[in-house]
N, C-alpha and C. Protein backbone atom coordinates (compact mmCIF):
# COMPACT_ATOMS: atom_id res chain seq x y z
N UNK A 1 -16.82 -6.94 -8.42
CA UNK A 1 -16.99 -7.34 -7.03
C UNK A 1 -15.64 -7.31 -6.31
N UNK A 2 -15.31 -6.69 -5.12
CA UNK A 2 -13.87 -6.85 -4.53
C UNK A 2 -14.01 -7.57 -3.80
N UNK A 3 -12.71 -8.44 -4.01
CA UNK A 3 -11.93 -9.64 -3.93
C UNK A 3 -11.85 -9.33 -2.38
N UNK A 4 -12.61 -10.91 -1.44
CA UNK A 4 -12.50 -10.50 0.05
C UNK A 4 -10.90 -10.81 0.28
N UNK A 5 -9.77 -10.90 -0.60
CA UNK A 5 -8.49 -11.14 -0.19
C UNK A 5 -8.36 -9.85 0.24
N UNK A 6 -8.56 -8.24 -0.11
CA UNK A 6 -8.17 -7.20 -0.37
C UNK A 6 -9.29 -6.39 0.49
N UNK A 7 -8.06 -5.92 1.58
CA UNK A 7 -9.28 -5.13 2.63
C UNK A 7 -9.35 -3.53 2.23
N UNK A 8 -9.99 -3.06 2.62
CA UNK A 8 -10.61 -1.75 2.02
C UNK A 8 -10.06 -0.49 3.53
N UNK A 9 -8.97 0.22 3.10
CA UNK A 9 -8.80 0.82 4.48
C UNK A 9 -9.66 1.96 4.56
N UNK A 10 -9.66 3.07 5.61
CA UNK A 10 -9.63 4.22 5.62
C UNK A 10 -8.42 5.19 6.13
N UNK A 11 -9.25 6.63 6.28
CA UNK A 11 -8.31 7.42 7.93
C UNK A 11 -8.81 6.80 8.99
N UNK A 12 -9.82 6.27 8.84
CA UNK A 12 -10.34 6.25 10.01
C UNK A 12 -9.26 4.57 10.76
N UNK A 13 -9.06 3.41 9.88
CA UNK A 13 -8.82 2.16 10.24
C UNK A 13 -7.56 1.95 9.74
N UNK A 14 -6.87 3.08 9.18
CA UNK A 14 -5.55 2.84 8.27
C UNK A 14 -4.35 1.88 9.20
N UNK A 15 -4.19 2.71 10.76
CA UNK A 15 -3.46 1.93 11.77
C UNK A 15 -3.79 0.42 11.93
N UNK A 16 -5.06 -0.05 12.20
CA UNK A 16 -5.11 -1.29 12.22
C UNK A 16 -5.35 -1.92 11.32
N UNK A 17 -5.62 -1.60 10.23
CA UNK A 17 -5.59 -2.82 9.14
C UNK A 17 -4.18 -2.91 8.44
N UNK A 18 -3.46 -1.66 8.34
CA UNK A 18 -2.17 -1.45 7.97
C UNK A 18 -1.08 -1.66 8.76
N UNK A 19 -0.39 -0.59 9.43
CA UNK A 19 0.23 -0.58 10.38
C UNK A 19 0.96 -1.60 11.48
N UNK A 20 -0.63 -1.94 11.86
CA UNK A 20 -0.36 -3.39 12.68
C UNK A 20 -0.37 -4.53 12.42
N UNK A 21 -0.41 -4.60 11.20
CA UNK A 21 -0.29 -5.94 10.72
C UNK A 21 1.24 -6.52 10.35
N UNK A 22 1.19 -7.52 10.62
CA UNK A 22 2.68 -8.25 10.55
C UNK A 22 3.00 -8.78 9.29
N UNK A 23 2.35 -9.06 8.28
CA UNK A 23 2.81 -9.36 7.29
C UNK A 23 3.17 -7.93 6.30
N UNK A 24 3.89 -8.04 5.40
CA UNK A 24 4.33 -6.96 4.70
C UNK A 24 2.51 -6.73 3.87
N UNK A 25 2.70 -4.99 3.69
CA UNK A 25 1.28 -4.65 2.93
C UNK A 25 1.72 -4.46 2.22
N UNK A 26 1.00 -4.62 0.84
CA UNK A 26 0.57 -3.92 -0.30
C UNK A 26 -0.34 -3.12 -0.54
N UNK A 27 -0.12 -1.82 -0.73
CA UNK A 27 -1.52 -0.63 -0.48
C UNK A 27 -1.63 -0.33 -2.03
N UNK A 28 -3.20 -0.21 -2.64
CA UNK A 28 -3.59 0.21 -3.81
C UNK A 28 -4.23 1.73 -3.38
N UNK A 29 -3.58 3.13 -3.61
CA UNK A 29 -4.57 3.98 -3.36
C UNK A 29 -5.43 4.17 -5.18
N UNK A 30 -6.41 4.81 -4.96
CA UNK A 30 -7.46 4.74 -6.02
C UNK A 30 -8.36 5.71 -6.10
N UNK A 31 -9.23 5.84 -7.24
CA UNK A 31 -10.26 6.69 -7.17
C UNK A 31 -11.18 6.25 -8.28
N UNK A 32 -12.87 5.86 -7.49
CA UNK A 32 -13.73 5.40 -8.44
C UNK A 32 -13.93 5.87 -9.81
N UNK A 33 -13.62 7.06 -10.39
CA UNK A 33 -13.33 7.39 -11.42
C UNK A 33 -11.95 7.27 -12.19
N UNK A 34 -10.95 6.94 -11.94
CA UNK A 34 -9.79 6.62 -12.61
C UNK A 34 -10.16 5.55 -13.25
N UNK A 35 -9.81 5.53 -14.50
CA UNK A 35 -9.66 4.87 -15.64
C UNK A 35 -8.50 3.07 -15.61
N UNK A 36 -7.52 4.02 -14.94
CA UNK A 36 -6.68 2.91 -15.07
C UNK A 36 -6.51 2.38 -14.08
N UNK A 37 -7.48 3.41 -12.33
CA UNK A 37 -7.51 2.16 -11.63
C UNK A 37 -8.10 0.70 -11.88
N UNK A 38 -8.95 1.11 -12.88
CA UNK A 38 -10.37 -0.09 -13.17
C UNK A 38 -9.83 -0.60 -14.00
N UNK A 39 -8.28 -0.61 -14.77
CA UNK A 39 -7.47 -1.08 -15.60
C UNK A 39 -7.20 -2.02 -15.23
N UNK A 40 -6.13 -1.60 -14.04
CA UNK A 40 -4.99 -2.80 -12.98
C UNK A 40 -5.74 -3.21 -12.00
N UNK A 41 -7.02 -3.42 -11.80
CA UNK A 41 -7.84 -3.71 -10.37
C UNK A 41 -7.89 -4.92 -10.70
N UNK A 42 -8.39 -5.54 -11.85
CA UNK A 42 -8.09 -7.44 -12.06
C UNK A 42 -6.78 -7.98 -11.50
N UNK A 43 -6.35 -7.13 -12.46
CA UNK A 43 -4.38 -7.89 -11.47
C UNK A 43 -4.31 -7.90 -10.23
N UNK A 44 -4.44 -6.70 -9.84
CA UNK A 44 -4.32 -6.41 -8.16
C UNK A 44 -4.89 -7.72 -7.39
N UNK A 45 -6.03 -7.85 -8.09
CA UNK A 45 -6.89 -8.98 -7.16
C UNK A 45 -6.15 -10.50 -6.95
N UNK A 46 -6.12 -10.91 -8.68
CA UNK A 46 -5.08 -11.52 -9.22
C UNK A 46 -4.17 -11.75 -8.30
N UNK A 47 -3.06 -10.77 -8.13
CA UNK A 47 -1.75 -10.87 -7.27
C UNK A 47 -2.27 -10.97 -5.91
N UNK A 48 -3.52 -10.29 -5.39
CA UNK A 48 -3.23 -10.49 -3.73
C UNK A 48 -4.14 -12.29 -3.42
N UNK A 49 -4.73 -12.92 -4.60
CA UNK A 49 -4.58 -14.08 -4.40
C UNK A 49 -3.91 -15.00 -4.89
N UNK A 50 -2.78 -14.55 -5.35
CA UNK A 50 -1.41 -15.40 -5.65
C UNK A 50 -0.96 -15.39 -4.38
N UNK A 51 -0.97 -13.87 -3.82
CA UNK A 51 0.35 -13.73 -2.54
C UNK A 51 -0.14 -13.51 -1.39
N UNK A 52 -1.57 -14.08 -1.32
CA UNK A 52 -2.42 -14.19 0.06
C UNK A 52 -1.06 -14.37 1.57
N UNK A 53 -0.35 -15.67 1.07
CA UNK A 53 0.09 -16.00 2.64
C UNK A 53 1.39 -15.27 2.80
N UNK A 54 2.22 -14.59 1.66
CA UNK A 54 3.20 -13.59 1.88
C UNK A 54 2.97 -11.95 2.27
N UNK A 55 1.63 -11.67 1.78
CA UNK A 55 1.89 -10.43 1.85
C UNK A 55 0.13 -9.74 2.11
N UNK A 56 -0.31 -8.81 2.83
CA UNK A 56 -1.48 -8.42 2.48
C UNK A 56 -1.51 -6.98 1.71
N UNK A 57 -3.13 -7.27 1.12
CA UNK A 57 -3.05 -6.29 0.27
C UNK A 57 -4.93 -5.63 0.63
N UNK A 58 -4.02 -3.89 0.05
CA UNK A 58 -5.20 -3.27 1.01
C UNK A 58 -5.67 -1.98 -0.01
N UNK A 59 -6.78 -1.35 -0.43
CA UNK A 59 -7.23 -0.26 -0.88
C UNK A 59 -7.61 0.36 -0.48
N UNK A 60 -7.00 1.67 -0.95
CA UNK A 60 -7.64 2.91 -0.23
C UNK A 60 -8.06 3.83 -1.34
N UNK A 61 -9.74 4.25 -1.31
CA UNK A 61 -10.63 5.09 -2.24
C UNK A 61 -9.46 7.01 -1.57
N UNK A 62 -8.45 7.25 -2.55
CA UNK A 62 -7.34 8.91 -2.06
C UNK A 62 -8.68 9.12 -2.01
N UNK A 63 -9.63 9.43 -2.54
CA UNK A 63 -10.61 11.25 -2.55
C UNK A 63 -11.46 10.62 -0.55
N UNK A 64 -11.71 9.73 -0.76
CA UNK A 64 -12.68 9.58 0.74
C UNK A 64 -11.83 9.70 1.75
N UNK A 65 -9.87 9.28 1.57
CA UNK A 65 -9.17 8.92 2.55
C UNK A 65 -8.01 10.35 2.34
N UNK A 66 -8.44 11.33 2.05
CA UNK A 66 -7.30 12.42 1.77
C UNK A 66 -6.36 12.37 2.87
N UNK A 67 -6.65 12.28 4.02
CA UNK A 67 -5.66 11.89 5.19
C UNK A 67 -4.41 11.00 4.67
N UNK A 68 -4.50 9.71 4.96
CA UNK A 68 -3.94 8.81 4.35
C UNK A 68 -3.26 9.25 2.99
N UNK A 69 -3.80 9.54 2.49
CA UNK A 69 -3.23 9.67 0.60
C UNK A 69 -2.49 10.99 0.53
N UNK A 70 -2.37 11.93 1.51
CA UNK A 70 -1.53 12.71 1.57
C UNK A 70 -0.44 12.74 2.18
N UNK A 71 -0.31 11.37 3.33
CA UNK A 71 0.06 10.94 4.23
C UNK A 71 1.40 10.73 3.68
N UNK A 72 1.30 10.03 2.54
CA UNK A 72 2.29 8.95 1.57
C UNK A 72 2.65 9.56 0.29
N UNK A 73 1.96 11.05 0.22
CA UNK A 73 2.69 11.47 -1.33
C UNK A 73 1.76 11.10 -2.38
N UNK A 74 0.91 10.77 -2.54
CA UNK A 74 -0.52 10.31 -3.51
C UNK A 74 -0.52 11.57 -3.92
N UNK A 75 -0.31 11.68 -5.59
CA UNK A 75 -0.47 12.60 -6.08
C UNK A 75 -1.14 12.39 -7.30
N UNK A 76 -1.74 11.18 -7.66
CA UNK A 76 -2.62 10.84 -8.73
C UNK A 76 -2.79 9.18 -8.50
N UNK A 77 -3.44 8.74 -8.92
CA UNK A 77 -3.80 7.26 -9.33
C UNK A 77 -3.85 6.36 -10.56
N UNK A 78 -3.39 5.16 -10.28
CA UNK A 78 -3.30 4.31 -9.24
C UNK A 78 -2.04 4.50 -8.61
N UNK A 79 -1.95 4.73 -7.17
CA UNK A 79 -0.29 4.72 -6.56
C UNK A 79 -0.22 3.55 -5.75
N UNK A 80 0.79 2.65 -5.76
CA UNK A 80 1.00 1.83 -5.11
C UNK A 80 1.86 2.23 -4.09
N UNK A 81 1.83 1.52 -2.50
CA UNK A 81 2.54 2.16 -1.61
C UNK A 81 2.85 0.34 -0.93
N UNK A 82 4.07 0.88 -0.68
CA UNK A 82 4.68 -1.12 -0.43
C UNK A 82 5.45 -0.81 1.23
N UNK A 83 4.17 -1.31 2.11
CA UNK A 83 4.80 -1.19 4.16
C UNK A 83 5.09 -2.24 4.70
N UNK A 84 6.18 -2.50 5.51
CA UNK A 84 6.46 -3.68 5.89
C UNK A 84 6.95 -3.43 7.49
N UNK A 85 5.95 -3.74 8.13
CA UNK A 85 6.25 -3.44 9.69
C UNK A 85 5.88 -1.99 10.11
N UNK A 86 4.67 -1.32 8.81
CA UNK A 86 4.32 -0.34 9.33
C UNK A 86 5.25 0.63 8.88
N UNK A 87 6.39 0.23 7.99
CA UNK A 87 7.02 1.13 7.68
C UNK A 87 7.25 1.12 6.41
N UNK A 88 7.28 2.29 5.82
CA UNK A 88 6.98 2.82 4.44
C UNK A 88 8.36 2.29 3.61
N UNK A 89 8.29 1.61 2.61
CA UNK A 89 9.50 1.25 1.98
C UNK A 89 9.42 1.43 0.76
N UNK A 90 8.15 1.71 -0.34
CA UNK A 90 8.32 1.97 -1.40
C UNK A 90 7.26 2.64 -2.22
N UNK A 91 7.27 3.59 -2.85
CA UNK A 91 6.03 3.93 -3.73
C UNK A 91 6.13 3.38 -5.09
N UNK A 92 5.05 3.77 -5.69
CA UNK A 92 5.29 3.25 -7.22
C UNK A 92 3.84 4.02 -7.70
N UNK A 93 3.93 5.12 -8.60
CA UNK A 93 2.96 5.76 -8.96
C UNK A 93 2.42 5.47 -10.66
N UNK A 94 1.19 5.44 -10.57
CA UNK A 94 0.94 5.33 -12.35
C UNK A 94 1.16 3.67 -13.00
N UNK A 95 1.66 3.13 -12.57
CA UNK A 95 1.71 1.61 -12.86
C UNK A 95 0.44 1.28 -14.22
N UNK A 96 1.11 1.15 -15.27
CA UNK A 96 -0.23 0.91 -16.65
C UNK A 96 0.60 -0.60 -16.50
N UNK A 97 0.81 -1.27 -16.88
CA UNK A 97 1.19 -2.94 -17.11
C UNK A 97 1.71 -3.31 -16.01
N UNK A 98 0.88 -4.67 -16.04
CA UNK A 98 0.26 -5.49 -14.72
C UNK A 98 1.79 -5.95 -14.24
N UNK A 99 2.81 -6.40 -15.34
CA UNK A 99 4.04 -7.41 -14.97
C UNK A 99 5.07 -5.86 -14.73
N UNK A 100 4.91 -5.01 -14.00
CA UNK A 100 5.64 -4.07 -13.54
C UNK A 100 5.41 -4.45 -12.40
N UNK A 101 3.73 -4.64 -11.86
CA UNK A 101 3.16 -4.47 -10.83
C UNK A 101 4.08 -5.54 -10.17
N UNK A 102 3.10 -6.79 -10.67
CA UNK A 102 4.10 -8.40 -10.29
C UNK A 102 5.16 -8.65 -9.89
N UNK A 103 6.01 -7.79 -10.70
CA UNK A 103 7.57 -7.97 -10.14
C UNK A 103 7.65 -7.26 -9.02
N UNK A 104 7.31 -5.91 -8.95
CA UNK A 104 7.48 -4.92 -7.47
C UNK A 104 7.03 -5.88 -6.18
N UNK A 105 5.73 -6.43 -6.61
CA UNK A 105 5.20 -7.05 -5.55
C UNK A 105 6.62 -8.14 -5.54
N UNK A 106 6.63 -9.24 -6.53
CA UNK A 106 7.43 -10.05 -6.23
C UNK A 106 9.39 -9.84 -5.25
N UNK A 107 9.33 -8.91 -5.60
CA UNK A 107 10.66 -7.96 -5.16
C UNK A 107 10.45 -7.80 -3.73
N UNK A 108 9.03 -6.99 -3.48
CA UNK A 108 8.85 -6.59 -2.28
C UNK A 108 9.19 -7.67 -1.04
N UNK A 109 8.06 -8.85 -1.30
CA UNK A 109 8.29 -10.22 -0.93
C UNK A 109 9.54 -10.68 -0.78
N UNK A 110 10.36 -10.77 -1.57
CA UNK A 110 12.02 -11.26 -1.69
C UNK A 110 12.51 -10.27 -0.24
N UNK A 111 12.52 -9.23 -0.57
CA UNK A 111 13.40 -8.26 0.18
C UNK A 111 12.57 -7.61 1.15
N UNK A 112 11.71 -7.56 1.17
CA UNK A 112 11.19 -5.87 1.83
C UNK A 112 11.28 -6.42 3.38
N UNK A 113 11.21 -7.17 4.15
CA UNK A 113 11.70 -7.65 5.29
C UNK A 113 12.67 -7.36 5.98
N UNK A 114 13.61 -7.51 4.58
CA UNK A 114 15.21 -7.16 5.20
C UNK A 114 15.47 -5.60 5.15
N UNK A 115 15.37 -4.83 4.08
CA UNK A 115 15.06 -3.55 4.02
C UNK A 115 14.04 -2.79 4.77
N UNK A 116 13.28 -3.18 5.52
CA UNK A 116 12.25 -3.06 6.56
C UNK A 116 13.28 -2.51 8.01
N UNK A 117 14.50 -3.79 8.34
CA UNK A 117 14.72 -4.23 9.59
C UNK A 117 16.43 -3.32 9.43
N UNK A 118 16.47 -2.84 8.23
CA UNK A 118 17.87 -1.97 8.18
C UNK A 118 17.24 -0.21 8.04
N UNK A 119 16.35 0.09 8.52
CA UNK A 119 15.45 1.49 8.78
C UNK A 119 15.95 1.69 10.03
N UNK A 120 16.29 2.90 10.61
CA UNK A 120 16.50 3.58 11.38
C UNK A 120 15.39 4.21 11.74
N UNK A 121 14.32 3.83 12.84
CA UNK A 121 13.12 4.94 12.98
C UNK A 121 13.09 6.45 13.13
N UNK A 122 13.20 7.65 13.06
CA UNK A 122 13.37 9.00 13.88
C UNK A 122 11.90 8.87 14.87
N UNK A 123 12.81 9.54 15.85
CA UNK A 123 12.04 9.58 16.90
C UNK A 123 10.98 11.10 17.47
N UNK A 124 10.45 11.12 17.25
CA UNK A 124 9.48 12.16 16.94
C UNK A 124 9.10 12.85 18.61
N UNK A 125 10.10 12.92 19.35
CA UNK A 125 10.26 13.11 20.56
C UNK A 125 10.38 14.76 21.08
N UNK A 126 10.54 15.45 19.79
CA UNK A 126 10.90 16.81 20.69
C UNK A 126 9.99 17.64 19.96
N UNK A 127 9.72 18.59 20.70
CA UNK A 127 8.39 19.35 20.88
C UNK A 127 8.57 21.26 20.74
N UNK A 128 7.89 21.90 19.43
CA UNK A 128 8.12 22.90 19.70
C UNK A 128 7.64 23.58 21.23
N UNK A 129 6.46 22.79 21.63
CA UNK A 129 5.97 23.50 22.86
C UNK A 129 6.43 23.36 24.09
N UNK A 130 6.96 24.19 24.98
CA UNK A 130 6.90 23.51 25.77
C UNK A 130 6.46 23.95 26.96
């Protein structure tokens, strides 16, 4: 049963459930057939109700969301993708033991705020067309 801590994104909702959210995310991308997503999916749950009020945490099914999961470099599962202000700060691909997971998350939490707010955006302003 998934854990209502852990929202379920798409392409279609990735901006607002992700993006705009103010607390730092934790993204699980996945695929109903992976083995070891259905491995680390207890933990996952696990951790996003340890770290409900620090951090949210969100899944995305790569094969339904190829948008998204290509978006970020998803090149197999489970990939973890760690955003904080909408901005991409860390991957972590293949994750088999849960206390790898824990600590990244726990790390993320510690820091990813501050490493968030020392990003330089590029500005996506110029146009082959014109």
């Amino acid at each position: 049963m998934q854990d209502e801590l852990i929202a379920e994104a798409t392409d279609n909702n990735w901006e607002q459930i992700v993006e705009k959210e103010p607390l730092p995310v934790v993204v699980m991308f996945y695929l109903t057939t992976c083995p070891h997503c259905k491995a680390i999916e207890p933990y996952f749950q696990e951790y996003a109700s340890e770290f409900s009020k620090s951090c949210k945490f969100v899944r995305v099914d790569a094969e339904q969301s190829p948008w998204t999961a290509e978006r970020y470099g998803v090149e197999g599962t489970p990939t973890f993708v760690f955003l904080c202000g909408g901005t991409f700060l860390q991957g972590l691909a293949g994750v088999s033991h849960p206390s790898a997971l824990k600590s990244n998350i726990e790390d993320f939490i510690k820091h990813g705020a501050t490493c968030a707010s020392n990003i330089t955006k590029l500005k996506y302003d110029i146009s082959l067309y014109e």
